[in-house]
Protein backbone atom coordinates (compact mmCIF):
# COMPACT_ATOMS: atom_id res chain seq x y z
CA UNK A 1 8.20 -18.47 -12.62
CA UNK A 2 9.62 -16.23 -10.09
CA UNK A 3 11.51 -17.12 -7.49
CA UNK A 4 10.41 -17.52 -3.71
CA UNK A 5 13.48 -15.47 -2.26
CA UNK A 6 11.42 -12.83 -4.22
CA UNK A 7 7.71 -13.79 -2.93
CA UNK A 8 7.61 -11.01 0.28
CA UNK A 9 8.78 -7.88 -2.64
CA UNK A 10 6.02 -9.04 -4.90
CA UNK A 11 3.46 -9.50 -1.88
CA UNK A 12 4.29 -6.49 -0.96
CA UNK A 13 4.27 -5.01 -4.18
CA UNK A 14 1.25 -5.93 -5.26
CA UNK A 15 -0.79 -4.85 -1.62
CA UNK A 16 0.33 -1.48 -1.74
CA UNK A 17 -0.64 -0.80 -4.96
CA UNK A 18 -3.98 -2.32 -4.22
CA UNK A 19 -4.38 -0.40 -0.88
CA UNK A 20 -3.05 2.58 -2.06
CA UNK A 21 -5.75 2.83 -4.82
CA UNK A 22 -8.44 1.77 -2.95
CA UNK A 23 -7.54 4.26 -0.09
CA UNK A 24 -6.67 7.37 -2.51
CA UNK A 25 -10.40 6.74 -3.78
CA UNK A 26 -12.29 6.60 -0.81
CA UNK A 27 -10.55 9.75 0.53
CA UNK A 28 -10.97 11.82 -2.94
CA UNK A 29 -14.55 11.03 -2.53
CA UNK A 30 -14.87 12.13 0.75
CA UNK A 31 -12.96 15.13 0.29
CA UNK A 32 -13.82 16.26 -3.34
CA UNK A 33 -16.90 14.19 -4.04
CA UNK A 34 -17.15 13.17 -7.72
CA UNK A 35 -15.48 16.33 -9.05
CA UNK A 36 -14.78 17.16 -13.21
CA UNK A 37 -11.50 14.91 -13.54
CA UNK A 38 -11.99 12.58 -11.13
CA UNK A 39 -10.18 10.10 -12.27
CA UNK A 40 -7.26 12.25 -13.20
CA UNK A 41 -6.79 13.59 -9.71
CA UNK A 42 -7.81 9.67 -8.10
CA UNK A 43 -4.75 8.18 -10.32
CA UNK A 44 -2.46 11.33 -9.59
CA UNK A 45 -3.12 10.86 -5.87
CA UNK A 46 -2.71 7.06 -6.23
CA UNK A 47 0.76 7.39 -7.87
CA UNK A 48 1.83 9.37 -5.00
CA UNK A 49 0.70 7.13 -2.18
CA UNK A 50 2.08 4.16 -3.76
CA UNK A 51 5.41 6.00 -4.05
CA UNK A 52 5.31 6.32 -0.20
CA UNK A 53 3.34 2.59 0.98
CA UNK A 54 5.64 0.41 -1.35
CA UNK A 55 9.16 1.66 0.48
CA UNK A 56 7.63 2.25 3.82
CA UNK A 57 5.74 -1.69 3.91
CA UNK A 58 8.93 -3.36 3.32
CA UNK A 59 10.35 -2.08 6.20
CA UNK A 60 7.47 -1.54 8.53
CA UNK A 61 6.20 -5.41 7.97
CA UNK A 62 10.15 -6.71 9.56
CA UNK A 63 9.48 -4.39 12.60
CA UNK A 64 6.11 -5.38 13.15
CA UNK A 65 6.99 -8.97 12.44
CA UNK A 66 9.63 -8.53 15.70
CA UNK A 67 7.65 -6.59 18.03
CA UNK A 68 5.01 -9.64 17.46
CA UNK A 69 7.09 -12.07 18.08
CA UNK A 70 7.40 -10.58 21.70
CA UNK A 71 4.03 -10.79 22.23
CA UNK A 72 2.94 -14.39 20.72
CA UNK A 73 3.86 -18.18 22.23
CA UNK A 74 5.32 -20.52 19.82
């Protein structure tokens, strides 16, 4: 098993790539429609956004996770 310390990098891991596909999709749809190679340009587009969402979750989620606490009563 894998560690807890690790839990928020897998999390985060595995909702990016998730998002990111899901996303990439619905926008090469709109965009293209279902084109020759769609799946080609889908998972090349995918790739790409994961590349950015993975880095930029794990540090938007910290910042987010601070400005909320501002806002919310314990």
């Amino acid at each position: 098993m894998i560690n807890k310390k690790y839990e928020f990098y897998i999390f985060s891991f595995i909702v990016t790539m998730f998002m990111s596909f899901i996303i990439s999709g619905i926008l090469i749809v709109v965009n293209l429609g279902f084109v020759n190679k769609f799946l080609f340009i889908w998972l090349n587009a995918w790739w790409k956004a994961w590349i950015v969402a993975f880095p930029s979750v794990l540090f938007i989620i910290p910042f987010v996770k601070k400005v909320m606490a501002k806002f919310i009563k314990n």
